[in-house]
Protein backbone atom coordinates (compact mmCIF):
# COMPACT_ATOMS: atom_id res chain seq x y z
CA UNK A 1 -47.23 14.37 6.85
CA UNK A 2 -44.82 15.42 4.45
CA UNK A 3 -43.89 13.42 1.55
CA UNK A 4 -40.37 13.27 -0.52
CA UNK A 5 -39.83 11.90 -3.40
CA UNK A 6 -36.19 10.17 -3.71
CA UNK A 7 -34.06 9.60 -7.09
CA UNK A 8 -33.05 6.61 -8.27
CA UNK A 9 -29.80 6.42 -5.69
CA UNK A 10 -31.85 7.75 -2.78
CA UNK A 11 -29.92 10.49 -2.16
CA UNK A 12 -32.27 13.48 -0.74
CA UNK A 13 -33.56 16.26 -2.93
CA UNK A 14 -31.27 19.45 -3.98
CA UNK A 15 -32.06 21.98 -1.29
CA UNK A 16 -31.43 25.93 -1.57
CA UNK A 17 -27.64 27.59 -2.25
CA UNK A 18 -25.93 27.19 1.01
CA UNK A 19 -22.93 29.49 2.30
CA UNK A 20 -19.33 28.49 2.86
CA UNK A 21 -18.74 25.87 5.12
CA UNK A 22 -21.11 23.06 4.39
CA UNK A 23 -21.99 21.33 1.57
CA UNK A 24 -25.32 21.73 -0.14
CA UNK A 25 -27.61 20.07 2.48
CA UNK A 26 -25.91 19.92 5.20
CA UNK A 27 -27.17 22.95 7.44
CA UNK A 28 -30.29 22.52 6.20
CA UNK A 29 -30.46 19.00 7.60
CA UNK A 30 -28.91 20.10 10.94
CA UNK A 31 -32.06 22.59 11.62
CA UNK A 32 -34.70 20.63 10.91
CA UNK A 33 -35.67 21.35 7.12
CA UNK A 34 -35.74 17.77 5.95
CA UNK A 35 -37.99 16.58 8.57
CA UNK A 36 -41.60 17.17 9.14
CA UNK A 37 -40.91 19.13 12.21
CA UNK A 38 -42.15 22.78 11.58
CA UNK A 39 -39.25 25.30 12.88
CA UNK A 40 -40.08 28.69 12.12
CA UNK A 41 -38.01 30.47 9.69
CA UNK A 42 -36.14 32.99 12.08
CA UNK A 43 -35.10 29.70 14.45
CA UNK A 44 -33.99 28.12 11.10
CA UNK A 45 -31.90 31.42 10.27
CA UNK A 46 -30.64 31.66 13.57
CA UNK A 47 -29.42 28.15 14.13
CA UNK A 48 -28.39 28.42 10.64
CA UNK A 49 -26.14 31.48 11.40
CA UNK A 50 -24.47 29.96 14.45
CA UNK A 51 -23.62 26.84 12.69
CA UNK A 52 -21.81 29.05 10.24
CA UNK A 53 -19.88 31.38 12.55
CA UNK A 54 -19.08 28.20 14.83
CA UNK A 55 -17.05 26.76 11.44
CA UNK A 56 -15.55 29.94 10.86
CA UNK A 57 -14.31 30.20 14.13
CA UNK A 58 -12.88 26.63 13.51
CA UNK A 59 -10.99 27.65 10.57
CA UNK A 60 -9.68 30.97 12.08
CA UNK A 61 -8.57 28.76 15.03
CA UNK A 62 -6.65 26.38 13.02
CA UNK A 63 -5.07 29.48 11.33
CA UNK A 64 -4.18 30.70 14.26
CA UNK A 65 -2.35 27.37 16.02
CA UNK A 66 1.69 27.76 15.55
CA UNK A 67 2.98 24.44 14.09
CA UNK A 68 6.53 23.36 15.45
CA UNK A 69 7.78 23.63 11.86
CA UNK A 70 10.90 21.59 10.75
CA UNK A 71 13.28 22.59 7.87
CA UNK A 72 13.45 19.82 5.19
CA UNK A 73 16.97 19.00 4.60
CA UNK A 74 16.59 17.70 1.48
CA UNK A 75 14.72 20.63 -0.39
CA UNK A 76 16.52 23.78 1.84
CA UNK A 77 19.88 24.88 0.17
CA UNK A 78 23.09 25.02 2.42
CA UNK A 79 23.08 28.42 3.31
CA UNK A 80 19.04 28.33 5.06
CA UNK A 81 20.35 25.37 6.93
CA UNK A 82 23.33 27.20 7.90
CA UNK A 83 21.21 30.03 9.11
CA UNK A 84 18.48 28.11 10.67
CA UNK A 85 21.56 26.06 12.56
CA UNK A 86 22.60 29.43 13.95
CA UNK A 87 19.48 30.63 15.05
CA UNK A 88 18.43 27.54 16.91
CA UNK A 89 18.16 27.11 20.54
CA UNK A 90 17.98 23.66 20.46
CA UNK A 91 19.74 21.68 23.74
CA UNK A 92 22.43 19.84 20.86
CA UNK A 93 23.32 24.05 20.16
CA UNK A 94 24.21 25.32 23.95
CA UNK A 95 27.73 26.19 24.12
CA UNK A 96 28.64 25.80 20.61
CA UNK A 97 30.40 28.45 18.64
CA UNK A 98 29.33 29.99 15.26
CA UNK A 99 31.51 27.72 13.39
CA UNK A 100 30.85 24.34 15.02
CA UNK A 101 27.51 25.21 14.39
CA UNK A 102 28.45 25.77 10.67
CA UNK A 103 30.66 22.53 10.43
CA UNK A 104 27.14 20.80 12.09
CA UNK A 105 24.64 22.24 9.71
CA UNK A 106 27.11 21.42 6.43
CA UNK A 107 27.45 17.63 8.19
CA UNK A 108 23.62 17.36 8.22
CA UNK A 109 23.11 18.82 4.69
CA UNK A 110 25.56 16.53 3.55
CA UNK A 111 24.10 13.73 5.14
CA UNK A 112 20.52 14.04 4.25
CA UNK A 113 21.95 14.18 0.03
CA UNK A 114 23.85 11.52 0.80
CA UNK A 115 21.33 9.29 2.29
CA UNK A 116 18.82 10.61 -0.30
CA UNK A 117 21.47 9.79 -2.96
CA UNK A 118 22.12 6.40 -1.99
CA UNK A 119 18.15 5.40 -1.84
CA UNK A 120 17.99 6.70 -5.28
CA UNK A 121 21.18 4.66 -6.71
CA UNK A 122 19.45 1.63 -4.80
CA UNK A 123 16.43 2.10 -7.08
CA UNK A 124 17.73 2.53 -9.93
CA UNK A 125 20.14 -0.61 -8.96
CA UNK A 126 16.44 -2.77 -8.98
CA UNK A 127 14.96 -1.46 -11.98
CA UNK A 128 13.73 2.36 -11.97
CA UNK A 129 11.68 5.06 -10.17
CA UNK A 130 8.20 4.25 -10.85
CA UNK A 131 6.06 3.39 -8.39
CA UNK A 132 4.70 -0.21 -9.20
CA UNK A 133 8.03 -1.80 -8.05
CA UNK A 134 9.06 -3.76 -5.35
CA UNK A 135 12.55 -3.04 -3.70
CA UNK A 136 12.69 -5.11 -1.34
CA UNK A 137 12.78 -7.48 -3.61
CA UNK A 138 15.65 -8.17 -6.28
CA UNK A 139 14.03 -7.66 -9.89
CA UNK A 140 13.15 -10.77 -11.97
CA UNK A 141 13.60 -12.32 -15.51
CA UNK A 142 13.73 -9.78 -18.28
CA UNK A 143 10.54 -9.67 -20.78
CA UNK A 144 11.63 -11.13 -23.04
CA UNK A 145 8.61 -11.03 -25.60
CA UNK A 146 8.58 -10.97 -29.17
CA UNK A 147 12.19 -11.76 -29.18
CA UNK A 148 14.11 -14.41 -31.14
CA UNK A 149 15.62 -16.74 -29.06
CA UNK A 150 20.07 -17.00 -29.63
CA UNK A 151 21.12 -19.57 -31.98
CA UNK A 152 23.26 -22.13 -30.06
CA UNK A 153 25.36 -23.30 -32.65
CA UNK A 154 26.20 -19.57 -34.07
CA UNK A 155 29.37 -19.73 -32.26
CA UNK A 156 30.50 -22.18 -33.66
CA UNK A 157 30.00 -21.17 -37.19
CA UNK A 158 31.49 -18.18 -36.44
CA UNK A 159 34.91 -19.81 -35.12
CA UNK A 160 34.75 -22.66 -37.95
CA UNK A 161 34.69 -19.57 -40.53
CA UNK A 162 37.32 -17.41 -39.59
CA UNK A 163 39.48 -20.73 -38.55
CA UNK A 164 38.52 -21.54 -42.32
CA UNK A 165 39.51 -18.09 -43.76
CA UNK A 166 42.73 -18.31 -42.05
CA UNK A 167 43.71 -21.72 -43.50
CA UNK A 168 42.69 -20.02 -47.17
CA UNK A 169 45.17 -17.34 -46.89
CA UNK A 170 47.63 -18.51 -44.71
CA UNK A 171 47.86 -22.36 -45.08
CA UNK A 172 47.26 -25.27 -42.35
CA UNK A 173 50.61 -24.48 -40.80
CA UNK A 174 49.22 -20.92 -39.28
CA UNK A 175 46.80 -22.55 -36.99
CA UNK A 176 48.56 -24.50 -33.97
């Protein structure tokens, strides 16, 4: 019987430098060398080997797929959506000439700024672009912290003072 001794978070111990792939551990565990199981070493290499080339062959596969890529209006410039209109065989396409594929590629750049433009002004409408706020809903009382509260009455002081200053240099008759 084999015994391990486990830290403090029970997480096994470090095992040997492992190729790309796995993490540190990880093939080890999968052919038997944390168990007390005796594999011989050239099993252990072997299974070890497979494991690797099967994950390599995973990443060379997803390499390999073709993704139905789709041009983002909003980043491409005019011209790239221009070409990418013309060199489409989509079903919207068949018939169309050169130029009503032009006037269709400058409506949908146009459209995807505009719409992008008018999310932004909506934004910026309810108070910035970070991303702690809510717009969906309408933005709240200002903070108004640390701020003295207006004087009620300074309205009137100002009107009673230059009604005052006008009677001084002008006489009662001035003011109706």
């Amino acid at each position: 019987m084999k015994l391990v001794l486990l830290k403090k978070d029970f997480s096994p111990p470090p095992t040997k430098e492992v190729g790309e792939g796995y993490a540190p551990g990880d093939v080890d565990k999968k052919v038997g060398a944390l168990t007390n199981i005796d594999i011989p070493k050239s099993e252990q290499d072997a299974a070890k080997a497979r494991l690797l080339a099967k994950a390599k062959a995973k990443r060379e596969k997803m390499k390999e797929e073709v993704v139905d890529e789709k041009l983002n209006m909003k980043k491409a410039g005019m011209g790239t959506v221009i070409k990418d209109f013309y060199k489409s065989d989509a079903p919207q396409f068949k018939g169309k000439t050169k130029e009503k594929k032009r006037e269709m590629a400058i409506a949908a750049k146009l459209n995807a700024e505009e719409t992008e433009d008018r999310l932004r002004d909506r934004r910026m409408e309810r108070g910035g672009v970070d991303g702690n706020n809510r717009y969906d809903k309408p933005i709240g009382k200002p903070n108004t912290f640390g701020r003295k509260k207006p004087d009620p009455k300074a309205s009137e002081r100002a009107f009673s003072k230059v009604k005052n200053d006008i009677i001084k240099k002008y006489g009662k008759g001035a003011l109706m």
